[in-house]
C-alpha atoms as a PDB file:
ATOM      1  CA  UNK A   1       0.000   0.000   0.000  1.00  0.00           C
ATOM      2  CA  UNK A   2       1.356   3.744  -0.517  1.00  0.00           C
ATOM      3  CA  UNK A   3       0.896   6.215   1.248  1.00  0.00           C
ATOM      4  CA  UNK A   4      -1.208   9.089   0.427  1.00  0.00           C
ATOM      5  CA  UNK A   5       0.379  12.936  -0.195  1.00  0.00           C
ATOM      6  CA  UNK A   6      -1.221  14.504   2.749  1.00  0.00           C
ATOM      7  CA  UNK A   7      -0.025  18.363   1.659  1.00  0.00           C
ATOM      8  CA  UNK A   8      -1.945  17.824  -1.162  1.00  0.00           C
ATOM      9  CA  UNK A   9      -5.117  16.610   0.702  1.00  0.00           C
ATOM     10  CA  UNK A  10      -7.842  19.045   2.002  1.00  0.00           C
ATOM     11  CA  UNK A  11      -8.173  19.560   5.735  1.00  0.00           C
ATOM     12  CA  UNK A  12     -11.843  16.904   5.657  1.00  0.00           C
ATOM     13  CA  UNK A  13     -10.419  14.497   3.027  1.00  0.00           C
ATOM     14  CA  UNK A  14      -7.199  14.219   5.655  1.00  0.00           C
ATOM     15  CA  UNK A  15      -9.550  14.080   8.638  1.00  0.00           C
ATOM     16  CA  UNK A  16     -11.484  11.123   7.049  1.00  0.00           C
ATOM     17  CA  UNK A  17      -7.806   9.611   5.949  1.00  0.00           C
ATOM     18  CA  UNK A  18      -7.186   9.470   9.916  1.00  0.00           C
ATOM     19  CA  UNK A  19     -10.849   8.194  11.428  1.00  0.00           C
ATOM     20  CA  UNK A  20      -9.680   4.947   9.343  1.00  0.00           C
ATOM     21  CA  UNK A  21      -5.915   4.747   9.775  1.00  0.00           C
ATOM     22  CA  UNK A  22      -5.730   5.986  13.306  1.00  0.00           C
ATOM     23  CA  UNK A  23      -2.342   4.878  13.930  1.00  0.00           C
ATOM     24  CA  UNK A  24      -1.468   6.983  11.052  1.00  0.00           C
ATOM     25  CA  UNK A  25       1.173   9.245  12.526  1.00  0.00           C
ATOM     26  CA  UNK A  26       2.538  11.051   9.493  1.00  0.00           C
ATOM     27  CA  UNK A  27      -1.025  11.770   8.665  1.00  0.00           C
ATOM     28  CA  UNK A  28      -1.658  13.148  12.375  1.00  0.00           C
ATOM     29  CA  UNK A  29       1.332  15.576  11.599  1.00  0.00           C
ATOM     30  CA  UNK A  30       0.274  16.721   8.493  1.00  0.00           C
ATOM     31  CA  UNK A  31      -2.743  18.061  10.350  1.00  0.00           C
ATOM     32  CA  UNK A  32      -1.552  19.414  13.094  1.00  0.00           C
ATOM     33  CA  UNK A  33       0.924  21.468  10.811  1.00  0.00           C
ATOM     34  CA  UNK A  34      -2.253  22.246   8.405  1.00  0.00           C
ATOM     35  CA  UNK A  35      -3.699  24.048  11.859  1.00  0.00           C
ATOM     36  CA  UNK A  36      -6.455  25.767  11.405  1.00  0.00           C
ATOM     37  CA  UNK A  37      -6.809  28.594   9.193  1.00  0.00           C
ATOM     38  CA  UNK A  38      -9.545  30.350  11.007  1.00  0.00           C
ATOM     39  CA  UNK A  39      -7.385  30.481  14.327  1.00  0.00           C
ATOM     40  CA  UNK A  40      -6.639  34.179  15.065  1.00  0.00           C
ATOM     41  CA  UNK A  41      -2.795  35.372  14.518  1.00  0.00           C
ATOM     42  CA  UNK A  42      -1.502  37.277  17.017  1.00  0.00           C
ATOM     43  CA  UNK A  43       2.097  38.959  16.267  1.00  0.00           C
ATOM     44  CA  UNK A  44       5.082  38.104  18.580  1.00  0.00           C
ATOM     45  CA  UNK A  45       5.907  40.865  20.615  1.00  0.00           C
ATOM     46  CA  UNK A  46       8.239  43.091  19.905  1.00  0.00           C
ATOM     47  CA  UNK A  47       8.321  45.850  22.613  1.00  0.00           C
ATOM     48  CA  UNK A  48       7.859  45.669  26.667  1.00  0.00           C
ATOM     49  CA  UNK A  49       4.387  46.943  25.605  1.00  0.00           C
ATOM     50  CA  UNK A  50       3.783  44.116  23.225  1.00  0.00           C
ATOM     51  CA  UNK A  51       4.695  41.531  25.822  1.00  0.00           C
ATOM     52  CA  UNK A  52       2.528  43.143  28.545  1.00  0.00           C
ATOM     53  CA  UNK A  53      -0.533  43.591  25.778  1.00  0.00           C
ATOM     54  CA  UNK A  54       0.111  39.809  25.025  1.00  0.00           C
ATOM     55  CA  UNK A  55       0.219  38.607  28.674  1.00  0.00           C
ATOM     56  CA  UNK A  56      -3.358  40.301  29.257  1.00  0.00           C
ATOM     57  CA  UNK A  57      -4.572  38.397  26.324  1.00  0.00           C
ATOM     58  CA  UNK A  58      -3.218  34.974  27.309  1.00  0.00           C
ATOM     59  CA  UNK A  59      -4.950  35.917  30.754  1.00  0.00           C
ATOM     60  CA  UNK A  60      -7.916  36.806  29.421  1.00  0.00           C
ATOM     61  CA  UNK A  61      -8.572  33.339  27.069  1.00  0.00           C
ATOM     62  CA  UNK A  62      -6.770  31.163  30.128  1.00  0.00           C
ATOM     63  CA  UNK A  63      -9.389  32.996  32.292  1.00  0.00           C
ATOM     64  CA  UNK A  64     -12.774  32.119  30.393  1.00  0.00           C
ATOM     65  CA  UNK A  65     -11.996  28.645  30.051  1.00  0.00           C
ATOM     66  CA  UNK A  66     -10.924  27.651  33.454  1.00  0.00           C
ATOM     67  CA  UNK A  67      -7.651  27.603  33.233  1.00  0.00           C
ATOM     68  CA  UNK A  68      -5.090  28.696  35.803  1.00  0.00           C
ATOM     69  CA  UNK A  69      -2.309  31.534  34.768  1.00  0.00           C
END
């Protein structure tokens, strides 16, 4: 059997490849690294400011879901 070329697979097609070949690793990694395109981008910081405006963010999100800063 060969394996599939996951960069050339859309994000569903590669989702369905791994619900059958779940011990599919390479095809695992190929989505993670696909991430999700509708995940916000937030630029790394490049002053003191940056870092503190950053920090409150990560704060914020870690706040509404529970988590613990």
């Amino acid at each position: 059997m060969t394996k599939p070329n996951f960069s050339q697979m859309s994000c569903q097609e590669l989702r369905a490849h791994i619900l059958t070949h779940r011990d599919d690793d390479e095809a695992i990694e190929a989505l993670i690294r696909m991430g999700n395109p509708n995940s916000p981008i937030y630029p790394f910081p490049q002053t003191d400011e940056d870092l503190k405006a950053m920090e409150e963010i990560l704060k914020r999100k870690l706040g509404s879901s529970g988590g613990v800063v």
